[in-house]
N, C-alpha and C. Protein backbone atom coordinates (compact mmCIF):
# COMPACT_ATOMS: atom_id res chain seq x y z
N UNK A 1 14.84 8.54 -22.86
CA UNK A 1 13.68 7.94 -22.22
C UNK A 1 13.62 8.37 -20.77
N UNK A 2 12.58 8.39 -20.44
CA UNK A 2 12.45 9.42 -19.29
C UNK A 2 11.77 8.15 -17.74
N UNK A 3 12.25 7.59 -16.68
CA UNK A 3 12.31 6.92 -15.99
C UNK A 3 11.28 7.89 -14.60
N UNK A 4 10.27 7.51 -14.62
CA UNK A 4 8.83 7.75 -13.22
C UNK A 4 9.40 7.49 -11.94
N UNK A 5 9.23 7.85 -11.35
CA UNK A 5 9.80 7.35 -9.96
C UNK A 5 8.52 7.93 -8.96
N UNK A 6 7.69 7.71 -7.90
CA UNK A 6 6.78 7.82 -6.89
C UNK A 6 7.77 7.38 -5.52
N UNK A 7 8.70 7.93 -4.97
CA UNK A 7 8.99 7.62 -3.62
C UNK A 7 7.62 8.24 -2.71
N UNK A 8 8.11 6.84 -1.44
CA UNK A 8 6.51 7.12 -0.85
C UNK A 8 6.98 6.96 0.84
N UNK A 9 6.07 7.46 1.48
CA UNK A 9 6.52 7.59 2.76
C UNK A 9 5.24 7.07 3.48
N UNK A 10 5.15 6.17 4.63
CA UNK A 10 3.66 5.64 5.19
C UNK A 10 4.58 6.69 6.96
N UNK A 11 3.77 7.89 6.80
CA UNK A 11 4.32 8.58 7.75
C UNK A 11 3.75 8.03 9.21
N UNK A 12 2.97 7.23 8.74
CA UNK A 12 2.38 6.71 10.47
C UNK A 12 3.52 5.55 11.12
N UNK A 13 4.15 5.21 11.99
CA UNK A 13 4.96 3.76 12.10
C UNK A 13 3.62 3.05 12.52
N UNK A 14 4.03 1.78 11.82
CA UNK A 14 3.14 0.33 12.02
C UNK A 14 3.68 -0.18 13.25
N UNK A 15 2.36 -0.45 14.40
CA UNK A 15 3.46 -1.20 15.65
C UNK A 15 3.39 -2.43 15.44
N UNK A 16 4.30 -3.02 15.52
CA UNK A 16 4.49 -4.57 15.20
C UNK A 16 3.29 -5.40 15.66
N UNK A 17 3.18 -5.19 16.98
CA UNK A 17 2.04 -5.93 17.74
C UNK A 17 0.23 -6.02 16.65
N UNK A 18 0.51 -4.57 16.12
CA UNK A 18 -1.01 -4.56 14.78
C UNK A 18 -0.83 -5.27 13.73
N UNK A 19 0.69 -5.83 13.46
CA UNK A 19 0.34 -6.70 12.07
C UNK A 19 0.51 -8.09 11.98
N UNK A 20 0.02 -8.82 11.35
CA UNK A 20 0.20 -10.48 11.84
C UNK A 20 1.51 -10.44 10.72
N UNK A 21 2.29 -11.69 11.22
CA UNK A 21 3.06 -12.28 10.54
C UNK A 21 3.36 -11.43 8.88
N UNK A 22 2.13 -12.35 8.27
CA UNK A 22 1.98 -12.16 6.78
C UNK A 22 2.10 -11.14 6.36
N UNK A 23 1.10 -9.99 6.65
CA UNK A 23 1.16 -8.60 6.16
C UNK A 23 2.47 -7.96 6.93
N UNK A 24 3.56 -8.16 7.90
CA UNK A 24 4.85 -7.77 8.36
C UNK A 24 5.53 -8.38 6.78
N UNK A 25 5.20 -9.53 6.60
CA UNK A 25 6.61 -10.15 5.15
C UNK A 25 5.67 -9.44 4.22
N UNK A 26 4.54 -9.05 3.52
CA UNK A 26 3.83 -8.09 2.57
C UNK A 26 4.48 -7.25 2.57
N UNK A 27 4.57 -6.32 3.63
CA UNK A 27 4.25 -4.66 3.37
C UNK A 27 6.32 -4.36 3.90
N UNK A 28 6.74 -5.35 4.13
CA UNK A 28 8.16 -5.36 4.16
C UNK A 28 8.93 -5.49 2.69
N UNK A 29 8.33 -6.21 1.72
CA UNK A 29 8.39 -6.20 0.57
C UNK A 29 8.24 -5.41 -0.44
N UNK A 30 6.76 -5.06 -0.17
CA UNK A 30 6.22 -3.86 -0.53
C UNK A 30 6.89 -2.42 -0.52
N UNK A 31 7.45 -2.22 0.54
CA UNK A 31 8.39 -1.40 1.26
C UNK A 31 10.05 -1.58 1.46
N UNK A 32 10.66 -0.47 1.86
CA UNK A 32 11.68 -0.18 2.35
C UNK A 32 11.39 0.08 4.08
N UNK A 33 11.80 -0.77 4.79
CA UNK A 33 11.50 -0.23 6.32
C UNK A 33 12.78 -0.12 7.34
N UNK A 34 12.08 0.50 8.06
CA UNK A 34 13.64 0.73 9.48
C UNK A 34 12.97 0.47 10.65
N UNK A 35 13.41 0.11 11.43
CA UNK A 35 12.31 0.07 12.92
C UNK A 35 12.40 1.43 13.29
N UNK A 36 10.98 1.19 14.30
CA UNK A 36 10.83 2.94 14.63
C UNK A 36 10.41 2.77 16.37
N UNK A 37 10.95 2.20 17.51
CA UNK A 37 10.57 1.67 18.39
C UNK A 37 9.63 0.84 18.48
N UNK A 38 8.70 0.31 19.29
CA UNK A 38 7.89 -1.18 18.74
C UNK A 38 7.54 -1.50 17.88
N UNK A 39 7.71 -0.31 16.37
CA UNK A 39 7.19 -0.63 15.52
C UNK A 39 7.78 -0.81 13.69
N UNK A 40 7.16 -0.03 12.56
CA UNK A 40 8.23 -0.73 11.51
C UNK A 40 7.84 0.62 10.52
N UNK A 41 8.86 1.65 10.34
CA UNK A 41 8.25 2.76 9.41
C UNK A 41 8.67 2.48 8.23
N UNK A 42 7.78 2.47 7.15
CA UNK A 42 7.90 2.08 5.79
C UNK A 42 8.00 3.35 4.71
N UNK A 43 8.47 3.07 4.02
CA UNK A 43 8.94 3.73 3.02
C UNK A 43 9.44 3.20 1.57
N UNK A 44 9.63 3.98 0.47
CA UNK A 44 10.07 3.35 -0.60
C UNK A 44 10.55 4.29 -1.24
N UNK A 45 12.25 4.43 -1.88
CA UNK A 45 12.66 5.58 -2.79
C UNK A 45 12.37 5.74 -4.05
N UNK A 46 11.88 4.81 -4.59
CA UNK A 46 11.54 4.64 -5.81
C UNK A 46 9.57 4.42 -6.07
N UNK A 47 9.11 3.82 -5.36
CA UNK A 47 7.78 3.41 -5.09
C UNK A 47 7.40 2.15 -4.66
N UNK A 48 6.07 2.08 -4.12
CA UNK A 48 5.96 0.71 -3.60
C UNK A 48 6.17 -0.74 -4.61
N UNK A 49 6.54 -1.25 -4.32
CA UNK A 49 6.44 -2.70 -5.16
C UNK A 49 5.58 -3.69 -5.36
N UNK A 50 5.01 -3.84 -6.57
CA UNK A 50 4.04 -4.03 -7.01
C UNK A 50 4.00 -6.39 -7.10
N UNK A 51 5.44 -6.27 -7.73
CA UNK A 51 5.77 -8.02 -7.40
C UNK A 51 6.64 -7.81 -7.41
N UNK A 52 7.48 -8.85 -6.38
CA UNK A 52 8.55 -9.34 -5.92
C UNK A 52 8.30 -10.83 -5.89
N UNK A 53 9.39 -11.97 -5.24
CA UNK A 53 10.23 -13.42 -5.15
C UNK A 53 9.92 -13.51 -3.82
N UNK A 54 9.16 -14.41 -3.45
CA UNK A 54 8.95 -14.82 -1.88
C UNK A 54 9.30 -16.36 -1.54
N UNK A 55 10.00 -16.60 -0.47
CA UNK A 55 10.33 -18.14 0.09
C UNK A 55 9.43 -18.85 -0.23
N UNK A 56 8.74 -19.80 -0.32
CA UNK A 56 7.19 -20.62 0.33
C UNK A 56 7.70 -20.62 1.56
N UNK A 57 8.74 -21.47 1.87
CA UNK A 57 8.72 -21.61 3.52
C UNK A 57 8.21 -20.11 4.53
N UNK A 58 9.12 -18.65 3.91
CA UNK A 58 8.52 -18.10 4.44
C UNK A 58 7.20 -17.63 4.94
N UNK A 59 6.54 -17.50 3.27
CA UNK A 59 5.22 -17.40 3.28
C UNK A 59 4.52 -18.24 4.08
N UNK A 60 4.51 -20.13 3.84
CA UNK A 60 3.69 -20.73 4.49
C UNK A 60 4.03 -20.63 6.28
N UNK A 61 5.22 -20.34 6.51
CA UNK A 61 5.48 -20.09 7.95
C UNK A 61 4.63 -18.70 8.78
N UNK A 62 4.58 -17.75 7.61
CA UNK A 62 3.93 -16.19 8.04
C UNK A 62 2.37 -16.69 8.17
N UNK A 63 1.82 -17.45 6.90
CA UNK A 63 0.44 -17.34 6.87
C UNK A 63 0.22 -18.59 8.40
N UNK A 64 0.80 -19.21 8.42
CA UNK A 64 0.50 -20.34 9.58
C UNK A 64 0.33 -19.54 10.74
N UNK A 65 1.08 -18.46 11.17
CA UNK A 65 1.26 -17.67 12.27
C UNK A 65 0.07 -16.43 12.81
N UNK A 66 -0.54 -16.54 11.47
CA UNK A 66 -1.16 -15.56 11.05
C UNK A 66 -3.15 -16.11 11.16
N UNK A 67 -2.84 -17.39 11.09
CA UNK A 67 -4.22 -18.04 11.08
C UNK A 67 -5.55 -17.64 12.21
N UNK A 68 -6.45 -17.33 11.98
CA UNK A 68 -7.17 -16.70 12.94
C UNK A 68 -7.65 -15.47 12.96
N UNK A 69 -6.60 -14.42 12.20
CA UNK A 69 -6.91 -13.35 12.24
C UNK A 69 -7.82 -12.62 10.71
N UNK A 70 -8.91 -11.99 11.19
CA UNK A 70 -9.20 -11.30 9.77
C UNK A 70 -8.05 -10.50 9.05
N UNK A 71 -8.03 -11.12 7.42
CA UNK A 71 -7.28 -10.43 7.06
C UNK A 71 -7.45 -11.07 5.58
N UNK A 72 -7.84 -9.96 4.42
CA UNK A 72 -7.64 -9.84 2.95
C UNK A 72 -6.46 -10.77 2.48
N UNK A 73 -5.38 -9.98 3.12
CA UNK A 73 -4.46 -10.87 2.14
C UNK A 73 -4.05 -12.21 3.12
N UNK A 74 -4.29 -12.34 4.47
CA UNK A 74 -4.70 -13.86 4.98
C UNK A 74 -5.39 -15.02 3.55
N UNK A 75 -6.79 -14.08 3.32
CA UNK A 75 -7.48 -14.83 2.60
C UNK A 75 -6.90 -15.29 1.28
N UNK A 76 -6.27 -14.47 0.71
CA UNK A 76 -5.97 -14.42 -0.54
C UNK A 76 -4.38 -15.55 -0.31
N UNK A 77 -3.97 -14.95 0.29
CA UNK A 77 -2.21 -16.41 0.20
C UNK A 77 -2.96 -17.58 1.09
N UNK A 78 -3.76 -17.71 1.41
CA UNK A 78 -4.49 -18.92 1.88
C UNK A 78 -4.88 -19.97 0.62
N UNK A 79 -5.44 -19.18 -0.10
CA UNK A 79 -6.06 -20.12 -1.47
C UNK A 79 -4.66 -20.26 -2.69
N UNK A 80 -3.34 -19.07 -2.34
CA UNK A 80 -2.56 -19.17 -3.31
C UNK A 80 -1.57 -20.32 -2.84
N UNK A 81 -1.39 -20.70 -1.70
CA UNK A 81 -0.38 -21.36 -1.08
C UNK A 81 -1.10 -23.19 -1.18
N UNK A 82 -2.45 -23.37 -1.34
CA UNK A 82 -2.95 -24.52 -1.79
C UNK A 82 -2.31 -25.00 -3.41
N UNK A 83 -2.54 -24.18 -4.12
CA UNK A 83 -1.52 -24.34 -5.37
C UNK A 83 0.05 -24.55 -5.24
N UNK A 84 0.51 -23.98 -4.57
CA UNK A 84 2.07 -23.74 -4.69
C UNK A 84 2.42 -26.14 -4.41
N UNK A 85 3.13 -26.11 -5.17
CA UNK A 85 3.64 -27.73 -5.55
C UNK A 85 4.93 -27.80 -4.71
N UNK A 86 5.36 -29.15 -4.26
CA UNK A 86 6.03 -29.33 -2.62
C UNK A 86 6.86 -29.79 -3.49
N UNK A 87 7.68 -28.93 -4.77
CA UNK A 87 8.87 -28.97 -5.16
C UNK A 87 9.29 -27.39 -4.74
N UNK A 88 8.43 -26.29 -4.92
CA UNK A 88 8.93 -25.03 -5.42
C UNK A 88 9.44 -24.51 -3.92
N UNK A 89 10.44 -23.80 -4.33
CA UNK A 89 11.08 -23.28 -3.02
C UNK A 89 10.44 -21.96 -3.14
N UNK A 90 10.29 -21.00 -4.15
CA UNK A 90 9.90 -19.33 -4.47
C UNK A 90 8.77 -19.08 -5.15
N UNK A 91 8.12 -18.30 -4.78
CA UNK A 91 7.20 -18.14 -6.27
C UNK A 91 7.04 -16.42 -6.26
N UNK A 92 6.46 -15.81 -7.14
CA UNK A 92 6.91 -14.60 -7.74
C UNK A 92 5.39 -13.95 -7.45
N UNK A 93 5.55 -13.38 -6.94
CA UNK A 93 3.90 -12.72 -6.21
C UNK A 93 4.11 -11.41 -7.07
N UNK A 94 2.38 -11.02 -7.75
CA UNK A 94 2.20 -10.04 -8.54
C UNK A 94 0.80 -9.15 -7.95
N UNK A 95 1.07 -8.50 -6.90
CA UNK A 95 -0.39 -7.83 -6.14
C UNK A 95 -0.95 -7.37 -6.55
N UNK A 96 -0.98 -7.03 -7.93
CA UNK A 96 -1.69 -6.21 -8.94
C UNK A 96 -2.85 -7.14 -9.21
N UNK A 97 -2.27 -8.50 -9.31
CA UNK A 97 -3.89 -9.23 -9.16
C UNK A 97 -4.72 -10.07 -7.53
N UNK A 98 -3.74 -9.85 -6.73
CA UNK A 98 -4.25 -10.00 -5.50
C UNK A 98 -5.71 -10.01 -5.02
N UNK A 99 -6.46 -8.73 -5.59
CA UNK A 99 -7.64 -8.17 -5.04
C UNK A 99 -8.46 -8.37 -6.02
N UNK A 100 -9.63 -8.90 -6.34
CA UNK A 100 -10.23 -8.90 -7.94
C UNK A 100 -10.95 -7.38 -7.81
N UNK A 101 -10.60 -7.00 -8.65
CA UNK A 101 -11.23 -5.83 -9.07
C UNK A 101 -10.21 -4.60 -8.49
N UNK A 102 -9.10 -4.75 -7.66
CA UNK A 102 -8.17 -3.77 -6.69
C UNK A 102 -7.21 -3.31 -7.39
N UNK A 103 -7.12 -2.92 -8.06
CA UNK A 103 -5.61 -2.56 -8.79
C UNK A 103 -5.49 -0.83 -9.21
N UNK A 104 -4.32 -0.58 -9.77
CA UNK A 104 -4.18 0.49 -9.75
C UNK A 104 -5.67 1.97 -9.75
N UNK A 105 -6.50 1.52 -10.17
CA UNK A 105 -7.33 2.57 -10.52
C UNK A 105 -8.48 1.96 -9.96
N UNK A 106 -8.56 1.05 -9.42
CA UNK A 106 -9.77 0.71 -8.64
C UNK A 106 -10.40 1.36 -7.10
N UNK A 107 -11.11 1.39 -7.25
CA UNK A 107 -12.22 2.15 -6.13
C UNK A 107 -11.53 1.88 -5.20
N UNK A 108 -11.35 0.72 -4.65
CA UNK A 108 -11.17 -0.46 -3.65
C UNK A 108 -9.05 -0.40 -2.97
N UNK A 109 -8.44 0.28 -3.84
CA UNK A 109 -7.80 0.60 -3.25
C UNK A 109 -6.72 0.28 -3.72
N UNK A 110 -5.52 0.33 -3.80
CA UNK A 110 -3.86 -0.77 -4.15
C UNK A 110 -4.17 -1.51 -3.09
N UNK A 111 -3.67 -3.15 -3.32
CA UNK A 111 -3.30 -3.90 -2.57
C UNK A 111 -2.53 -3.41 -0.92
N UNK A 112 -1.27 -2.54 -1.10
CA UNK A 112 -0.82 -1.96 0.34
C UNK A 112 -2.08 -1.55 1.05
N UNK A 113 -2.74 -0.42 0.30
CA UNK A 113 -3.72 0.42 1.16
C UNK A 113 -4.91 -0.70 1.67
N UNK A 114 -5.14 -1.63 1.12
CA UNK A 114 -6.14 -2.71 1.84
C UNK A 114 -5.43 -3.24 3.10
N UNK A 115 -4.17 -3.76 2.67
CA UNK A 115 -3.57 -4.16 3.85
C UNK A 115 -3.43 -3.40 5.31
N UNK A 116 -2.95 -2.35 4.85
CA UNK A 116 -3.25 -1.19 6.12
C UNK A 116 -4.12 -1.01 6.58
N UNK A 117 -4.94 -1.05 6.07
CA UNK A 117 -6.45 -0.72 6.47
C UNK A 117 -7.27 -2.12 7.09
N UNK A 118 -6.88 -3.14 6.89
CA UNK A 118 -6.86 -4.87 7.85
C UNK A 118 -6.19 -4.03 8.84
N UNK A 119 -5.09 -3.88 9.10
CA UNK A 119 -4.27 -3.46 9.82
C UNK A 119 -4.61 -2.57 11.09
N UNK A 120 -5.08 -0.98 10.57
CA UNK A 120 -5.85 -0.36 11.19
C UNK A 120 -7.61 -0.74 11.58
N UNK A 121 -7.83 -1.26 11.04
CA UNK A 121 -9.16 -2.34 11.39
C UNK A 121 -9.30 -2.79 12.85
N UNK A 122 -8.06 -3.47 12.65
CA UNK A 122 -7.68 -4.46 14.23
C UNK A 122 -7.18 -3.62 15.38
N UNK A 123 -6.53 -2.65 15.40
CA UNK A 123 -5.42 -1.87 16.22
C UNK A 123 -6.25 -1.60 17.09
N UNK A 124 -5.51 -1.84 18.06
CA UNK A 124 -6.11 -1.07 19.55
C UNK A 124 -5.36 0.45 19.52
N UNK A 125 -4.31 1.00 18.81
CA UNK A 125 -3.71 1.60 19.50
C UNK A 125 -3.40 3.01 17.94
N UNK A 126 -3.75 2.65 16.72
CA UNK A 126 -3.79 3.61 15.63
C UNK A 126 -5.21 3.89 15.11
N UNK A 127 -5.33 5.11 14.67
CA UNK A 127 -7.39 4.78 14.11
C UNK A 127 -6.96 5.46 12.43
N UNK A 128 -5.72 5.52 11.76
CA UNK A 128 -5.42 5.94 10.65
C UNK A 128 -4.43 6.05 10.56
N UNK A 129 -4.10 5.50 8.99
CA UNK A 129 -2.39 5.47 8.80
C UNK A 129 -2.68 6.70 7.53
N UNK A 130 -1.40 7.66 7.32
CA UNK A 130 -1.34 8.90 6.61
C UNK A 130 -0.27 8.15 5.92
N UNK A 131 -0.48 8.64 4.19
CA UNK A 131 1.05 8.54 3.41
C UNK A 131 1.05 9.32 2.06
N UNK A 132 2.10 9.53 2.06
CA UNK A 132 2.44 10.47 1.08
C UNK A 132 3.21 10.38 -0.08
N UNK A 133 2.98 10.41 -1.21
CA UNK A 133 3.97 9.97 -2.79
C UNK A 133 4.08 10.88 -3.14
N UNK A 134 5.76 11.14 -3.60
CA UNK A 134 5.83 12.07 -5.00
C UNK A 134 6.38 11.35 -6.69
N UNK A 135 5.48 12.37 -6.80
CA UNK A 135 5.63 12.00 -8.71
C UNK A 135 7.07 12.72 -9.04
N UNK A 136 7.67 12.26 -10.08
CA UNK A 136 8.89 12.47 -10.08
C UNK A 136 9.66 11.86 -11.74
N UNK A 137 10.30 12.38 -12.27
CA UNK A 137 10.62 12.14 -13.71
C UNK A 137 12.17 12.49 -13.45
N UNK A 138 13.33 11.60 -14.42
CA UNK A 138 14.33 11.94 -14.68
C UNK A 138 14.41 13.05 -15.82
N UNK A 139 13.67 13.05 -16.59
CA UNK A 139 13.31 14.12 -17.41
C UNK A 139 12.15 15.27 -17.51
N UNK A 140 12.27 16.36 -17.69
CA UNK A 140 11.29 17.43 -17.24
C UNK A 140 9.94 17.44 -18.29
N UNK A 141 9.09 16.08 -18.06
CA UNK A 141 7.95 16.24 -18.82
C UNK A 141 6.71 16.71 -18.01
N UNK A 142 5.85 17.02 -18.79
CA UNK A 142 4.64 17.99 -18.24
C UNK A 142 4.04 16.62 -16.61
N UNK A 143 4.07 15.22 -17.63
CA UNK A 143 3.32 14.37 -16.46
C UNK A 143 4.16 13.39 -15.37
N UNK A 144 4.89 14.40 -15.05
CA UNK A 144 6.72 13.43 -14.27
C UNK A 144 6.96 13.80 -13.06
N UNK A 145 5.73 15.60 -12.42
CA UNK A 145 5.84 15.63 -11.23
C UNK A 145 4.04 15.82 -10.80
N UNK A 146 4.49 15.70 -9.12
CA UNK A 146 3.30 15.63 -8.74
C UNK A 146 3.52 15.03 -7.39
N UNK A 147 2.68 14.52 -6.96
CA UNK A 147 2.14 13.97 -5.51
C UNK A 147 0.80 13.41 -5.46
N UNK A 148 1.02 12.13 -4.12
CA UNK A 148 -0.59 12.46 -3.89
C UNK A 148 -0.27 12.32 -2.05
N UNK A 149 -1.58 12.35 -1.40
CA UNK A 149 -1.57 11.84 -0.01
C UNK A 149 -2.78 11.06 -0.29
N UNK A 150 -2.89 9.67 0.88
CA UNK A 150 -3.91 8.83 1.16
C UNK A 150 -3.97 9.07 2.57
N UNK A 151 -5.20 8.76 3.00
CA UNK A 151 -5.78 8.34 4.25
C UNK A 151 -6.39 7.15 4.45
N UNK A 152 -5.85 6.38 5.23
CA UNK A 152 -6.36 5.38 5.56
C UNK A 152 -6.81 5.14 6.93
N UNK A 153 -8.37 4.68 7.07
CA UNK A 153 -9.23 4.41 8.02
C UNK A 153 -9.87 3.14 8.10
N UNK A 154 -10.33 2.48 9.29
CA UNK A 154 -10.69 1.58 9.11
C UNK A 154 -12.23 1.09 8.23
N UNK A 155 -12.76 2.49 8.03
CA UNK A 155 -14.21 2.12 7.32
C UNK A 155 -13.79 3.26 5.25
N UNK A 156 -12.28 3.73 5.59
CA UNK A 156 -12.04 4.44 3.97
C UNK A 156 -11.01 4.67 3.77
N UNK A 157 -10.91 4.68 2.25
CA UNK A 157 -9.26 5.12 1.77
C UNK A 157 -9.83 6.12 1.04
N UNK A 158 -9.12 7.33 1.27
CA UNK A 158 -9.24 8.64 0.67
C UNK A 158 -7.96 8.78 -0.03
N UNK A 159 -7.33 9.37 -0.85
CA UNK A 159 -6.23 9.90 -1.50
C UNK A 159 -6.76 11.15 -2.88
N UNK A 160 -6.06 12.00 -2.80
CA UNK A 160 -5.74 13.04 -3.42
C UNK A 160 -4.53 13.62 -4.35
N UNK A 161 -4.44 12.91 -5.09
CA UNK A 161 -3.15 13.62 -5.99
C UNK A 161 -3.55 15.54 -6.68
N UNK A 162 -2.14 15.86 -6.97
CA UNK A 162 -1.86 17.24 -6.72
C UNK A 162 -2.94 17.58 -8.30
N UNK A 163 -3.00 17.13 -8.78
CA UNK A 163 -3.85 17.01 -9.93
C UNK A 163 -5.31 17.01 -9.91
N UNK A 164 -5.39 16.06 -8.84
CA UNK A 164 -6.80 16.12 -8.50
C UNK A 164 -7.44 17.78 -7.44
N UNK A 165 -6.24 18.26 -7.04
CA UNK A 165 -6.36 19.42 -6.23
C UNK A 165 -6.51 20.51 -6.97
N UNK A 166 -5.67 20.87 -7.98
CA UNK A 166 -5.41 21.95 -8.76
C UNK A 166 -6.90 21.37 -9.83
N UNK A 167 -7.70 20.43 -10.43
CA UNK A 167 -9.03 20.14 -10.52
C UNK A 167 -9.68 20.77 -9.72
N UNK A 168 -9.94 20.87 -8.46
CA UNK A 168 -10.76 21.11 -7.69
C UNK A 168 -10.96 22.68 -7.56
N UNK A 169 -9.39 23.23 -7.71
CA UNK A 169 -9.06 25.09 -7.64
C UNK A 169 -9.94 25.77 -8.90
N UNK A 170 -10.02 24.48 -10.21
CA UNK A 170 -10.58 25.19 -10.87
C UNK A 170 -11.83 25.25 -10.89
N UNK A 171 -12.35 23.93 -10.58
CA UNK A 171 -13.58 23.72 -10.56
C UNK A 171 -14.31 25.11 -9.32
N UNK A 172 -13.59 25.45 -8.59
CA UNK A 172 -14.54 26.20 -8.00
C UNK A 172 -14.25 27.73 -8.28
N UNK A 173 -13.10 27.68 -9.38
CA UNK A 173 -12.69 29.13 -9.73
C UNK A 173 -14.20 29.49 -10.50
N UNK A 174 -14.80 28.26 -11.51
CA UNK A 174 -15.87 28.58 -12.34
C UNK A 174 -17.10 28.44 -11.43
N UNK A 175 -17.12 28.20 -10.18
CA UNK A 175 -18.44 28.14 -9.68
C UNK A 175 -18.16 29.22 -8.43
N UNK A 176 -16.90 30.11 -7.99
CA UNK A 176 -17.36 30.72 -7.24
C UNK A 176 -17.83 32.17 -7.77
N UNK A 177 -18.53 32.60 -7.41
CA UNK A 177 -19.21 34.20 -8.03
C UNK A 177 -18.78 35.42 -7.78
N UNK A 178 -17.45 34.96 -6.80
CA UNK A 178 -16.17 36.15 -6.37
C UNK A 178 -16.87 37.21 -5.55
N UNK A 179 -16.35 37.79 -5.05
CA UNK A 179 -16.96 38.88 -3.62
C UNK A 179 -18.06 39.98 -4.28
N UNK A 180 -18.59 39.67 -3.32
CA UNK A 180 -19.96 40.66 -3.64
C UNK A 180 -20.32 42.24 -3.42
């Protein structure tokens, strides 16, 4: 059986000062990070994480900190943290349903790339975060390598996998009319 792996790199560092509270415990989760001087460079060897186990205390302490500011997933652990019952210490966050309609193949983006893009929204000081995935297989099947890059802006998320590129080589192999 052959095990996928997407390690991913958000080559821009996040400066601390651009993210509230909440999306710092998100995209820390989400991620593998190291500090990078004021700020927090993320990464993941395996790929981003889709659900993980969160405190409440943490959470309700991040979103409290966080109040005021525009922000998607503000909105969204705002209405999830009204549910959470003043027994539970953890609850098991699944971002795949975070966004209605946001999930893997949606227009609208993965959950991370919205967040970044709140993120870069607000910044005085970034106007786009760049990142980069590779596709990757323990076993050598046709659909196990690859890549993509995203761009993230505050008005778009662009991304391109290597698939979608080598598409494009052909598409214009049949429409260009070669030298004249």
């Amino acid at each position: 059986m052959a095990d996928y792996h997407s390690p991913t790199v958000v080559q821009t560092t996040i400066p601390n000062s651009d993210m509230t509270p909440l999306e710092r415990l998100l995209l820390s989760r989400i991620f593998e990070t190291e500090p990078d001087g004021d700020g927090l460079y993320f990464f993941s060897e395996t790929g981003p994480c889709d659900t993980f186990e969160l405190a409440v205390g943490d959470l309700r302490a991040a979103l409290t900190q966080s109040t005021g500011v525009a922000s998607t997933a503000g909105d969204y652990f705002a209405l999830r943290v009204a549910d959470i019952g003043d027994y539970e210490t953890h609850i098991d966050v699944d971002l795949r349903g975070m966004f209605s309609g946001a999930g893997q193949n949606s227009s609208r983006g993965r959950p991370w790339e919205l967040i970044l893009q709140d993120v870069v929204r607000r910044s005085p000081t970034i106007d786009h975060v760049t990142v980069v995935s590779v596709f990757t297989c323990t076993k050598v099947c046709p659909d196990g390598f690859g890549g993509m890059a995203v761009l993230i802006t505050a008005d778009a998320i662009k991304s391109k996998s290597t698939s979608d590129i080598l598409e494009d080589f052909l598409a214009e192999m049949t429409t260009d009319p070669g030298p004249a």
